[in-house]
N, C-alpha and C. Protein backbone atom coordinates (compact mmCIF):
# COMPACT_ATOMS: atom_id res chain seq x y z
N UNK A 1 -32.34 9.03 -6.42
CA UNK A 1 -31.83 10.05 -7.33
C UNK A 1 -32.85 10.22 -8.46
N UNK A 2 -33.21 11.42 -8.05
CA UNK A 2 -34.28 11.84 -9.39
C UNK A 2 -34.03 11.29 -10.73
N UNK A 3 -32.51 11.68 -11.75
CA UNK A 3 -32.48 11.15 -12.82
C UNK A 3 -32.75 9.92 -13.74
N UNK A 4 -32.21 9.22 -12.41
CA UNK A 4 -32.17 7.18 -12.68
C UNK A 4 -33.63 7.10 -12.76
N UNK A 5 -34.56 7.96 -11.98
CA UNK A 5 -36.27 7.51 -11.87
C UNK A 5 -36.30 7.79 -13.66
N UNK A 6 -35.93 8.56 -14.20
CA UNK A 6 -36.70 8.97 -15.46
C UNK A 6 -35.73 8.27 -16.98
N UNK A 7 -34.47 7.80 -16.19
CA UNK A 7 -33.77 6.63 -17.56
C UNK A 7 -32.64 6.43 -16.60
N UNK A 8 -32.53 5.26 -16.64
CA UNK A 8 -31.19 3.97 -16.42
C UNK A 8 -30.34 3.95 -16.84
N UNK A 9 -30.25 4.73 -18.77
CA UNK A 9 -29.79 4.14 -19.39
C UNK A 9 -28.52 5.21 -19.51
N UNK A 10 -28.36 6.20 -18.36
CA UNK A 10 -27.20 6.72 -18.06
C UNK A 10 -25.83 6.54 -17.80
N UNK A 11 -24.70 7.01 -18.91
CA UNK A 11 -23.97 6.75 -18.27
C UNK A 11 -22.95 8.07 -17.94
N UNK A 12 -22.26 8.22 -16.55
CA UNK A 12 -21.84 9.17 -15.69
C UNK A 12 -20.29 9.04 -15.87
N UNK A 13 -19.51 10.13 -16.22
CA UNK A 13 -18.27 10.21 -15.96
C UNK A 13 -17.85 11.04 -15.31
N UNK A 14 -17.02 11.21 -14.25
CA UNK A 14 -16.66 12.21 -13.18
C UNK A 14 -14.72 12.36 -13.66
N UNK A 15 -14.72 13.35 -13.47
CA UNK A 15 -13.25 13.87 -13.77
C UNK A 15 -12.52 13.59 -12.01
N UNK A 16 -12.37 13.14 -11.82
CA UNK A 16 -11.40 12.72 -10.15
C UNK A 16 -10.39 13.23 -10.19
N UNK A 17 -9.09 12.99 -9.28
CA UNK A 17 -8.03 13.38 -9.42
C UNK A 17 -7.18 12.18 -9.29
N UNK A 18 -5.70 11.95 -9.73
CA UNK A 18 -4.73 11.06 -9.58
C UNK A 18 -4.41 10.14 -8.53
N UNK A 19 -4.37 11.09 -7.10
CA UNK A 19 -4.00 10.67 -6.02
C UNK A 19 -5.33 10.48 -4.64
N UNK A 20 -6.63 10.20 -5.65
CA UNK A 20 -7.66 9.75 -4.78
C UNK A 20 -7.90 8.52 -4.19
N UNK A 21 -8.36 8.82 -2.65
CA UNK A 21 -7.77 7.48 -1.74
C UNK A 21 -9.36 6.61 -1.83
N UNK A 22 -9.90 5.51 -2.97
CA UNK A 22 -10.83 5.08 -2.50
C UNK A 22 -11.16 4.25 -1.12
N UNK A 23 -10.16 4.18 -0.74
CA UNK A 23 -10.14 3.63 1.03
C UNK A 23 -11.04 4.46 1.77
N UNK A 24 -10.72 5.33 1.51
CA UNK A 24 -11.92 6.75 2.07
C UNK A 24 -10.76 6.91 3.69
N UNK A 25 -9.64 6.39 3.64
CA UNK A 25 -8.72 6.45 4.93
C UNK A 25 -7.54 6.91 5.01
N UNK A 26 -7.66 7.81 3.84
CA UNK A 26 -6.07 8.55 4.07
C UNK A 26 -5.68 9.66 5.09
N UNK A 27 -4.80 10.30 4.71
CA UNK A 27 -4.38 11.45 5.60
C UNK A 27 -5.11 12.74 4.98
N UNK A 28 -4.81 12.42 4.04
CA UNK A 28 -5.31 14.00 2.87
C UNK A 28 -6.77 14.21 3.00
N UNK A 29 -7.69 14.90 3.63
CA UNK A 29 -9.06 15.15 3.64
C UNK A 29 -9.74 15.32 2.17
N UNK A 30 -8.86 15.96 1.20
CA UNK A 30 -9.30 15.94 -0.01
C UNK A 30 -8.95 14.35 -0.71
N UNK A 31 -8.01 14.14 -0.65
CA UNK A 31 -8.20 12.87 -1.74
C UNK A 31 -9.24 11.71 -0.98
N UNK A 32 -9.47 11.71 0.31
CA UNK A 32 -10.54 10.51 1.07
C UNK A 32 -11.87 10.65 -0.13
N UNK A 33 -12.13 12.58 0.32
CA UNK A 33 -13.46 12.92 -0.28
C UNK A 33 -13.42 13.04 -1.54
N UNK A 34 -12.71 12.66 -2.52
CA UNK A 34 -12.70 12.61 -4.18
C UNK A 34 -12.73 10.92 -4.05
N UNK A 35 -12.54 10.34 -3.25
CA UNK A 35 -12.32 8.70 -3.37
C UNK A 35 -13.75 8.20 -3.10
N UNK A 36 -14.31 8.79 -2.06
CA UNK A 36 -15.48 8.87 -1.23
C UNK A 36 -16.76 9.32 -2.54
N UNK A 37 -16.18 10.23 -3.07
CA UNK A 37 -17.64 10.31 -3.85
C UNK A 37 -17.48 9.85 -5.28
N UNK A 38 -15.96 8.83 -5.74
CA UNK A 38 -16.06 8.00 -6.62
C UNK A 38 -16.76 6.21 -6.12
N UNK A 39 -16.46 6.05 -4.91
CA UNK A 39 -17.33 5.20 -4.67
C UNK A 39 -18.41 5.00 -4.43
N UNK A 40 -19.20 6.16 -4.17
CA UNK A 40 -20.95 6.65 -4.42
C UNK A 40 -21.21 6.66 -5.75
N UNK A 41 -20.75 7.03 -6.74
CA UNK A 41 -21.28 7.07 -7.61
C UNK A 41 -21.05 5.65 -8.20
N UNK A 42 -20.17 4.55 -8.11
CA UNK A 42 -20.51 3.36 -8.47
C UNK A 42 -21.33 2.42 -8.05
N UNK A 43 -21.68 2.76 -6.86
CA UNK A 43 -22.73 2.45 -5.99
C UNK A 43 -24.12 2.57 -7.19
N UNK A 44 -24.26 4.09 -7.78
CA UNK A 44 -24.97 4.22 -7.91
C UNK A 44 -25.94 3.48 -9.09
N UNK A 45 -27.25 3.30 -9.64
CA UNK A 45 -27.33 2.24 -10.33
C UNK A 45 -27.26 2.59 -12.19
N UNK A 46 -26.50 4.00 -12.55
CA UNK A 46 -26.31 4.25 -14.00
C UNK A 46 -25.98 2.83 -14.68
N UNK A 47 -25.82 3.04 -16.08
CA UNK A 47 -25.51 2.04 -16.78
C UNK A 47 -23.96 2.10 -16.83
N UNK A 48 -23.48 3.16 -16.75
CA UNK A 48 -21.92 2.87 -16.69
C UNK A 48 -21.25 4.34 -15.71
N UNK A 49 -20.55 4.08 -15.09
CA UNK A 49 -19.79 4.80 -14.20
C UNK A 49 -18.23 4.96 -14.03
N UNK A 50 -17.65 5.90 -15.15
CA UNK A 50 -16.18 6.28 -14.77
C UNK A 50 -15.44 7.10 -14.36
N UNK A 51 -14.43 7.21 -13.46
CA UNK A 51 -13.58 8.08 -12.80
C UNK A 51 -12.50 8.03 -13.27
N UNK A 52 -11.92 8.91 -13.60
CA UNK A 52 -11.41 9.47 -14.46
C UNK A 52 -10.17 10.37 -13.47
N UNK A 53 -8.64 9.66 -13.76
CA UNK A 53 -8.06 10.28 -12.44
C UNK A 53 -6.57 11.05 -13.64
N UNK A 54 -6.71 11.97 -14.35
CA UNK A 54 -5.61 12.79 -14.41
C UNK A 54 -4.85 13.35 -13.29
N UNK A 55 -3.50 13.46 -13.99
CA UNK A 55 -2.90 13.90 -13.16
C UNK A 55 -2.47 15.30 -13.52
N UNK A 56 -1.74 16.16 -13.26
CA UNK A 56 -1.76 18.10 -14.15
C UNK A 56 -2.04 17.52 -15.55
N UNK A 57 -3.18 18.59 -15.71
CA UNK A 57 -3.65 18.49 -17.10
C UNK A 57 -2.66 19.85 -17.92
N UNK A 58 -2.24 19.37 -19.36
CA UNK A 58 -1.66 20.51 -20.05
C UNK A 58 -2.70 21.00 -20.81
N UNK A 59 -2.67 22.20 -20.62
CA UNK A 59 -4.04 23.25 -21.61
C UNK A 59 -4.06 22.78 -23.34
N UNK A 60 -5.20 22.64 -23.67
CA UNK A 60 -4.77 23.00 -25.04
C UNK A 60 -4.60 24.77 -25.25
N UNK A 61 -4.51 24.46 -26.81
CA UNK A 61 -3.71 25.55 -27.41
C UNK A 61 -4.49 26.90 -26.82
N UNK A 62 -5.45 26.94 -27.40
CA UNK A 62 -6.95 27.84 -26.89
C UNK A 62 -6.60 28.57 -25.37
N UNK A 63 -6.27 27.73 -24.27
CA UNK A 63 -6.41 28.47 -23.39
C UNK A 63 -5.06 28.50 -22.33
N UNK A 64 -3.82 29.06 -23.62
CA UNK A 64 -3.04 29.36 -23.39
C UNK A 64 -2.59 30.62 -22.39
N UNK A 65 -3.84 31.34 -22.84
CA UNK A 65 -3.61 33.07 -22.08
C UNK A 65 -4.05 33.02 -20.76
N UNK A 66 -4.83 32.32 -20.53
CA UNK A 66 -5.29 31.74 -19.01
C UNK A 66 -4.55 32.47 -17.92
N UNK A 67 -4.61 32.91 -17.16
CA UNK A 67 -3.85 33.35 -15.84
C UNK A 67 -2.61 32.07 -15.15
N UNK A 68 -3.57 30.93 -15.37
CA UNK A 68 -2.79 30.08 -14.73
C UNK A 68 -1.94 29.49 -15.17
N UNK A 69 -1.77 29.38 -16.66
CA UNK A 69 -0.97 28.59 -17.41
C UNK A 69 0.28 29.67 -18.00
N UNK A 70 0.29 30.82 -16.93
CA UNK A 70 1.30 31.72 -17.62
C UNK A 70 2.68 30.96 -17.58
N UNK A 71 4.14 31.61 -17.74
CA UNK A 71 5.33 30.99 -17.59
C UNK A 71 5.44 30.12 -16.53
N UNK A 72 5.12 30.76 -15.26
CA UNK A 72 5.38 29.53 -14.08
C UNK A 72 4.89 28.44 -14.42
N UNK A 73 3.73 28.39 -14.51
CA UNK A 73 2.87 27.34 -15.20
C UNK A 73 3.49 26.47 -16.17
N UNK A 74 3.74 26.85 -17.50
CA UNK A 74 3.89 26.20 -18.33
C UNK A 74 5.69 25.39 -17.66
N UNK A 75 6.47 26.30 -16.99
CA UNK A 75 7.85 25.69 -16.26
C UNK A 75 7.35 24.60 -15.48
N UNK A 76 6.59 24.63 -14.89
CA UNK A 76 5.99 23.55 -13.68
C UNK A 76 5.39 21.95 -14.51
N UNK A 77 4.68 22.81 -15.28
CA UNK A 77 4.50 21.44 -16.08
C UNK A 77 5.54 20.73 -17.03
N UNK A 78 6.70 21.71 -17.53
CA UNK A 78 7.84 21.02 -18.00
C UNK A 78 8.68 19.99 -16.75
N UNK A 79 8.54 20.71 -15.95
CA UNK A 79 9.84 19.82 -14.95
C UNK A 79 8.74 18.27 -14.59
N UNK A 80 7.76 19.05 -14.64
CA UNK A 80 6.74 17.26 -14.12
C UNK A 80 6.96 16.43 -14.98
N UNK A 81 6.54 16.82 -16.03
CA UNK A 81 6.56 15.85 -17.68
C UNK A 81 8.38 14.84 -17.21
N UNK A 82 9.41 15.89 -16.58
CA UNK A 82 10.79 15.57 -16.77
C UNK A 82 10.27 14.35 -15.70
N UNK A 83 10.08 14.83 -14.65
CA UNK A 83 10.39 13.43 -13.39
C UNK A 83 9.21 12.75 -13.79
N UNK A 84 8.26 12.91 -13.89
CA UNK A 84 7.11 12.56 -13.44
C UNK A 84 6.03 12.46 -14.74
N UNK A 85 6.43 11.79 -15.62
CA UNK A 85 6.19 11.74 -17.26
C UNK A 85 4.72 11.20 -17.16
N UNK A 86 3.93 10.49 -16.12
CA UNK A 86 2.57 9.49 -16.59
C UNK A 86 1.95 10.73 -15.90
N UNK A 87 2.46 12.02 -15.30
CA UNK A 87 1.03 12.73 -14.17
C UNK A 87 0.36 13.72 -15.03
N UNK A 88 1.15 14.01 -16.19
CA UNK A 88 0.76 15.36 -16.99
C UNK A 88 0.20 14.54 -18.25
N UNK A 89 -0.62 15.33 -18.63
CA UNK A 89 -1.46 14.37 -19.34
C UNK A 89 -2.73 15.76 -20.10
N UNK A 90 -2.68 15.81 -21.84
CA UNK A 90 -2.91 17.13 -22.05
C UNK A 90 -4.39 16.69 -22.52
N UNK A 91 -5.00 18.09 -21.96
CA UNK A 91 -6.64 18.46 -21.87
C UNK A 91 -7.62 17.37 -22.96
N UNK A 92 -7.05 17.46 -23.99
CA UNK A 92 -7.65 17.05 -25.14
C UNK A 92 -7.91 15.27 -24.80
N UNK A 93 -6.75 14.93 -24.61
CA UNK A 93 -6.90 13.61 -24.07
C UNK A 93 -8.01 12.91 -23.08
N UNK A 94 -8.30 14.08 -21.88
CA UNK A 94 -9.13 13.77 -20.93
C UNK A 94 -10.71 14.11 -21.92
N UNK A 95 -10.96 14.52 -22.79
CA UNK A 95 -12.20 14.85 -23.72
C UNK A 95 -13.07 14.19 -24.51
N UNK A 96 -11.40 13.37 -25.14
CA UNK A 96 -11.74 12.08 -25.72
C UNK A 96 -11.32 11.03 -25.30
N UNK A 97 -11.33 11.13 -23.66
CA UNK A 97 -11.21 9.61 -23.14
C UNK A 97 -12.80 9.29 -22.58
N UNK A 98 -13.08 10.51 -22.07
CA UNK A 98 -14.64 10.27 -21.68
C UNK A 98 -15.63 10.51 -22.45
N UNK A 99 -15.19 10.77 -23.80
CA UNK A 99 -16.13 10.52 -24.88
C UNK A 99 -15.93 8.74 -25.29
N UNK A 100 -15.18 8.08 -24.68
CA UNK A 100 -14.49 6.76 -25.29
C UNK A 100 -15.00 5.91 -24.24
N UNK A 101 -15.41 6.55 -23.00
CA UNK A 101 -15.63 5.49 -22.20
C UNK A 101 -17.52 5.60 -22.60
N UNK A 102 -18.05 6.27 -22.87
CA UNK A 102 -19.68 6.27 -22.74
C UNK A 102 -19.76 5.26 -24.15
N UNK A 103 -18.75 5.62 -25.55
CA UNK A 103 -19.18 4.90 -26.15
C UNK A 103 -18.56 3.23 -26.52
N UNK A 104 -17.40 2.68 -25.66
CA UNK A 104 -17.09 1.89 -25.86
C UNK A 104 -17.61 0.85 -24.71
N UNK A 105 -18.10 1.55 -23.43
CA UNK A 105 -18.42 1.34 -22.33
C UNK A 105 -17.35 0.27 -21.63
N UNK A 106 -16.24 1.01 -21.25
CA UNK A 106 -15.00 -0.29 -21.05
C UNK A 106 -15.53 -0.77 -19.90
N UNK A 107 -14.65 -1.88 -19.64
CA UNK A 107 -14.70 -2.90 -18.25
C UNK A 107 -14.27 -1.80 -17.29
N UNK A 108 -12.90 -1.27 -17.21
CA UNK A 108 -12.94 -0.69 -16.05
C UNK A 108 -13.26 0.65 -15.87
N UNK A 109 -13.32 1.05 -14.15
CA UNK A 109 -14.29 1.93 -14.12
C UNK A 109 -13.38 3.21 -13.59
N UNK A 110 -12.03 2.57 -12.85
CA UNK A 110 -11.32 3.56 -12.40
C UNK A 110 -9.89 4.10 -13.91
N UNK A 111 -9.78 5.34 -14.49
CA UNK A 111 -8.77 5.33 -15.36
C UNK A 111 -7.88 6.44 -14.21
N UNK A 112 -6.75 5.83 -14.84
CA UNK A 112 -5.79 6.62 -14.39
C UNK A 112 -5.10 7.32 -15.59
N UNK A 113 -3.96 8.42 -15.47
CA UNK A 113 -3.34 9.67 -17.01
C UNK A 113 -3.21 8.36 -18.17
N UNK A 114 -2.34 7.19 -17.44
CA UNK A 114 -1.77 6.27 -18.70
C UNK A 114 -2.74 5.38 -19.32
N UNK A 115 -3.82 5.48 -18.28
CA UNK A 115 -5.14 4.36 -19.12
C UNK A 115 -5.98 5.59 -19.93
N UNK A 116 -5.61 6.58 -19.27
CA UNK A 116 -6.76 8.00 -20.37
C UNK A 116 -6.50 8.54 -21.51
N UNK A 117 -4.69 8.03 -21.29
CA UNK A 117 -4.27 8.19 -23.03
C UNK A 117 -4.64 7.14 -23.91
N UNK A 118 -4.10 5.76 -23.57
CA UNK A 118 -4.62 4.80 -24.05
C UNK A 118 -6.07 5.02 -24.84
N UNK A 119 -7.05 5.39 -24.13
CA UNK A 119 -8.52 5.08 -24.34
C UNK A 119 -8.59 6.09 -25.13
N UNK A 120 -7.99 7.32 -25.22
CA UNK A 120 -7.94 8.73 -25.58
C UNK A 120 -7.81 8.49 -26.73
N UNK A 121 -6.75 7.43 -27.31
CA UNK A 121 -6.12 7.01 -29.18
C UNK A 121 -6.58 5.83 -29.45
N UNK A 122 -7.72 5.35 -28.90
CA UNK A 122 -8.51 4.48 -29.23
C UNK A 122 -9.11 4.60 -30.74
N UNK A 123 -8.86 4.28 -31.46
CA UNK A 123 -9.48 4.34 -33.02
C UNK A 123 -11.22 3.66 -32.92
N UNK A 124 -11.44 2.92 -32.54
CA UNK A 124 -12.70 2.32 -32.11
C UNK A 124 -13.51 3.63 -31.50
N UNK A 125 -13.10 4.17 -31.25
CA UNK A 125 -13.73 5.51 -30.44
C UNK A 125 -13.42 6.84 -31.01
N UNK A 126 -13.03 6.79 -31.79
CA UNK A 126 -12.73 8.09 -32.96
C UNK A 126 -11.01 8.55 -32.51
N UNK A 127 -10.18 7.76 -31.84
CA UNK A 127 -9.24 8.53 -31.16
C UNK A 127 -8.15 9.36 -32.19
């Protein structure tokens, strides 16, 4: 990899998704290949490497008008938040979690929504 030739002292964060299979052996062709190219990149020899697995991200305020975040949208993400409270997990959080991992350089490498908030209100990291 060209970059590593010209500094080491990289470190890489990839936005993944929630339900990625690092087994690389699931059923889902997409989550194998989001699992599949989180384990290449730890492979790879940066100085730090995190994946980063939100689950529906909520928009911030800004990009409210969005096509996608119209009413259905914003309904869809209410009923998740209801059952499914750790998958939704809002934009801002995922911004300053991977601003938190380059500069705190944590131990682990896989975060999931509830470790991205965590790291997200990290005061050590401006949270």
């Amino acid at each position: 990899m060209p970059v590593l030739k010209l500094n080491r002292n990289l470190t890489f964060v990839y936005v993944s998704e929630q339900l990625s299979d690092c087994s690389e052996k699931g059923c889902m062709m997409w989550a194998r290949v989001k699992g599949k190219t989180e384990n290449a990149l730890l492979r790879l020899q940066f100085r730090g490497v995190y994946n980063l697995r939100p689950g529906m991200m909520r928009p911030i305020y800004e990009q409210r008008n969005t096509a996608m975040v119209r009413k259905p949208g914003i309904a869809l993400a209410s009923f998740i938040n209801i059952f499914w409270k750790g998958m939704l997990i809002d934009l801002q959080y995922v911004e300053r979690a991977m601003v938190a991992c380059v500069t705190l350089q944590t131990q682990k490498h896989v975060l999931e929504a509830t470790e991205i908030k965590r790291l997200a209100k990290d005061k050590r990291a401006g949270g």
